[in-house]
C-alpha atoms as a PDB file:
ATOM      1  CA  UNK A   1      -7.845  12.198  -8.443  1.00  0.00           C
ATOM      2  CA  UNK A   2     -11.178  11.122  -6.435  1.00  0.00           C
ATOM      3  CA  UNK A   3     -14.140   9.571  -7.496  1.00  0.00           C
ATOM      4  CA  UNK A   4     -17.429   7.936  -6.301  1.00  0.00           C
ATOM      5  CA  UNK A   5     -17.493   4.966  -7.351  1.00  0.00           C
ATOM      6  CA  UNK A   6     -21.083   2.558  -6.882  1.00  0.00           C
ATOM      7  CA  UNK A   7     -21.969  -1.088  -6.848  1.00  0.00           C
ATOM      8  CA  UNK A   8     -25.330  -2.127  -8.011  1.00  0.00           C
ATOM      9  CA  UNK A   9     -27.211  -5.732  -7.178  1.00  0.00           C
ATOM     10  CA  UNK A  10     -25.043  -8.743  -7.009  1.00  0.00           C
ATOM     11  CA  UNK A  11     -21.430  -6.868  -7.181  1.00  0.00           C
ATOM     12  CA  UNK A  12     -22.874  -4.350  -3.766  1.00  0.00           C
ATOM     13  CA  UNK A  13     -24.184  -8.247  -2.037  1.00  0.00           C
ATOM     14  CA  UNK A  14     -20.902  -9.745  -3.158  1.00  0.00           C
ATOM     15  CA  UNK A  15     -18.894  -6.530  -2.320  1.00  0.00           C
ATOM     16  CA  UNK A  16     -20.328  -5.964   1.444  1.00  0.00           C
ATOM     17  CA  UNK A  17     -20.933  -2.286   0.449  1.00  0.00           C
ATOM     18  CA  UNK A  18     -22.735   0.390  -2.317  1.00  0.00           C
ATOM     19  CA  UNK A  19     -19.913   2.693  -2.887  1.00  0.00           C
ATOM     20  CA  UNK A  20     -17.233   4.658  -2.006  1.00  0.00           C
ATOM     21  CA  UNK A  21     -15.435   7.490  -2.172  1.00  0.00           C
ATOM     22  CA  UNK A  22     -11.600   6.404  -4.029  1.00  0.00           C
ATOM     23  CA  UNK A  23      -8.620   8.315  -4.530  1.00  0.00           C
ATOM     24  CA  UNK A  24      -7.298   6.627  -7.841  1.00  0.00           C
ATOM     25  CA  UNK A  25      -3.509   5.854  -7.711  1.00  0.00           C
ATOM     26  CA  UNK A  26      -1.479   7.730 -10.740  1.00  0.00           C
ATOM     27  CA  UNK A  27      -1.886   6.158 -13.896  1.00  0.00           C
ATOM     28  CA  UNK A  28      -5.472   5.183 -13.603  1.00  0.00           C
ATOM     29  CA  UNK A  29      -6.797   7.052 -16.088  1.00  0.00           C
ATOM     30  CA  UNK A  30      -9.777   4.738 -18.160  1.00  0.00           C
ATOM     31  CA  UNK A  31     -12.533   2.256 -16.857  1.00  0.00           C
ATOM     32  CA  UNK A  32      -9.563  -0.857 -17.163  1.00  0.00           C
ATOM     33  CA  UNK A  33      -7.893   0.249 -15.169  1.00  0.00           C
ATOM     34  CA  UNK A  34     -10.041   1.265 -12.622  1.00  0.00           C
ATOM     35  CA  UNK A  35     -11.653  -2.336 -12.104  1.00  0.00           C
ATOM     36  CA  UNK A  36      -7.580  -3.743 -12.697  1.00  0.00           C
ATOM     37  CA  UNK A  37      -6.937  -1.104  -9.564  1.00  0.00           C
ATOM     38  CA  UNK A  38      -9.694  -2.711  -7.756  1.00  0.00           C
ATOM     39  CA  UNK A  39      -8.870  -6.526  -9.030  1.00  0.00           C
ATOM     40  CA  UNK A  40      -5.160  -5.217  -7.070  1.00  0.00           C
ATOM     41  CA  UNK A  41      -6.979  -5.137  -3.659  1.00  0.00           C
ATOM     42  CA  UNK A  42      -7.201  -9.034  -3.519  1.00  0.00           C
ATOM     43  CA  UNK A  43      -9.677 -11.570  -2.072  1.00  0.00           C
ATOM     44  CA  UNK A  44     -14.038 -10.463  -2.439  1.00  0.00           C
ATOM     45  CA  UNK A  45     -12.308  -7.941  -5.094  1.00  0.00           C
ATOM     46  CA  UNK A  46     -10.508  -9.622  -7.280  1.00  0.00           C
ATOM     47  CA  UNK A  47     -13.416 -12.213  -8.245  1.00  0.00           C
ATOM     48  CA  UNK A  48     -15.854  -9.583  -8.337  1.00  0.00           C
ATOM     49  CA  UNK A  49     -13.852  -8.073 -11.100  1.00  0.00           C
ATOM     50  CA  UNK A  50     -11.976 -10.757 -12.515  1.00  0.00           C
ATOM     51  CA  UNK A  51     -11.754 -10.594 -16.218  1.00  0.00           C
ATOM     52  CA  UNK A  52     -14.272 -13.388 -16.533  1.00  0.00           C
ATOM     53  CA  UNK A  53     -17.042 -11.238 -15.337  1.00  0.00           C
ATOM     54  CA  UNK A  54     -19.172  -9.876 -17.120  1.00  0.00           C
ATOM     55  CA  UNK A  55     -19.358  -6.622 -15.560  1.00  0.00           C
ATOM     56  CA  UNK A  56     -21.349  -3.330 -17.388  1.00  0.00           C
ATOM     57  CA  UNK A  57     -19.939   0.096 -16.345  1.00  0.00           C
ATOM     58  CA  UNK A  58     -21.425   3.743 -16.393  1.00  0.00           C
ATOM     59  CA  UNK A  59     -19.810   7.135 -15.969  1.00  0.00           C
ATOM     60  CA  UNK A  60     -22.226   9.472 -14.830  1.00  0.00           C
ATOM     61  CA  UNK A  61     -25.201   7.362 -15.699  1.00  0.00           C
ATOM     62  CA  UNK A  62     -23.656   7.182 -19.280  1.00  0.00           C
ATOM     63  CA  UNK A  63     -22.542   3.479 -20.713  1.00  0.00           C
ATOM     64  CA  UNK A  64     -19.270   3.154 -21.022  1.00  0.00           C
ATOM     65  CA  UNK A  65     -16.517   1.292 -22.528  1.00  0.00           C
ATOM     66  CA  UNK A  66     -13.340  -0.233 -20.956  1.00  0.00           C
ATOM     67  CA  UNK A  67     -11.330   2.975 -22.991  1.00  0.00           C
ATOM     68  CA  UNK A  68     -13.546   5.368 -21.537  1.00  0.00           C
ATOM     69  CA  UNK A  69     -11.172   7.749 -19.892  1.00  0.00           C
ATOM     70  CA  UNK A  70     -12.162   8.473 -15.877  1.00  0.00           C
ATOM     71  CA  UNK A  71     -11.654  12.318 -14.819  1.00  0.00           C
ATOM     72  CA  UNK A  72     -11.930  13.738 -11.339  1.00  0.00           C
ATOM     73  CA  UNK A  73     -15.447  14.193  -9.706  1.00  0.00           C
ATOM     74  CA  UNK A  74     -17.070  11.577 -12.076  1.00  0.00           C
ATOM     75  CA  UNK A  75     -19.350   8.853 -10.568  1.00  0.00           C
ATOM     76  CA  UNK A  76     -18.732   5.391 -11.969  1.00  0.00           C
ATOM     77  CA  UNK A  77     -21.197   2.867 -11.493  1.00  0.00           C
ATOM     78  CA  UNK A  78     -20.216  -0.867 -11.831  1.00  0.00           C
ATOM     79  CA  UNK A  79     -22.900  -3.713 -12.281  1.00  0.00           C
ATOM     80  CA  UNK A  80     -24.001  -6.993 -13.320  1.00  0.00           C
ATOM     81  CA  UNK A  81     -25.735  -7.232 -16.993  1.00  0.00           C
ATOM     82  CA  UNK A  82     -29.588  -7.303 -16.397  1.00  0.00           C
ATOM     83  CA  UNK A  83     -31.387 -10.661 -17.117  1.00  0.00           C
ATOM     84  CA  UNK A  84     -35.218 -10.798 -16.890  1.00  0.00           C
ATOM     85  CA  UNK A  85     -37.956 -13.273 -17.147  1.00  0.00           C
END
């Protein structure tokens, strides 16, 4: 299944890119394990979405939870919380 799949502010600077285009391996099915699939590819990845982070997540432009099941053609959008001043 393929979705498009966007990094916003620190994550996109940390991540060396804005999005993608990903074919999701079998079983990924929800928002976990989406960002465990992309904790799998190592290095820049794996500390951008390490379970310490503090990461927010839409699908299509709707908040989401971690259960929030992913279907084909959806856009999810991963970023930092938002802190002003």
């Amino acid at each position: 299944m393929k979705v498009k799949v966007l990094y916003f502010a620190g994550l996109r600077e940390q991540l060396g890119q804005a999005g993608e285009e990903l074919e999701l391996p079998p079983g990924v099915s929800t928002l976990a394990w989406l960002r465990s699939h992309l904790i799998s590819r190592g290095g820049t990845w794996q500390s951008a979405f390490a379970a310490t982070r503090l990461v927010r997540v839409a699908i299509n432009q709707d908040m989401a939870e971690a259960t929030a099941p992913v279907r084909a053609g959806d856009e999810v959008a991963f970023f930092p919380p938002v802190t002003g001043g």
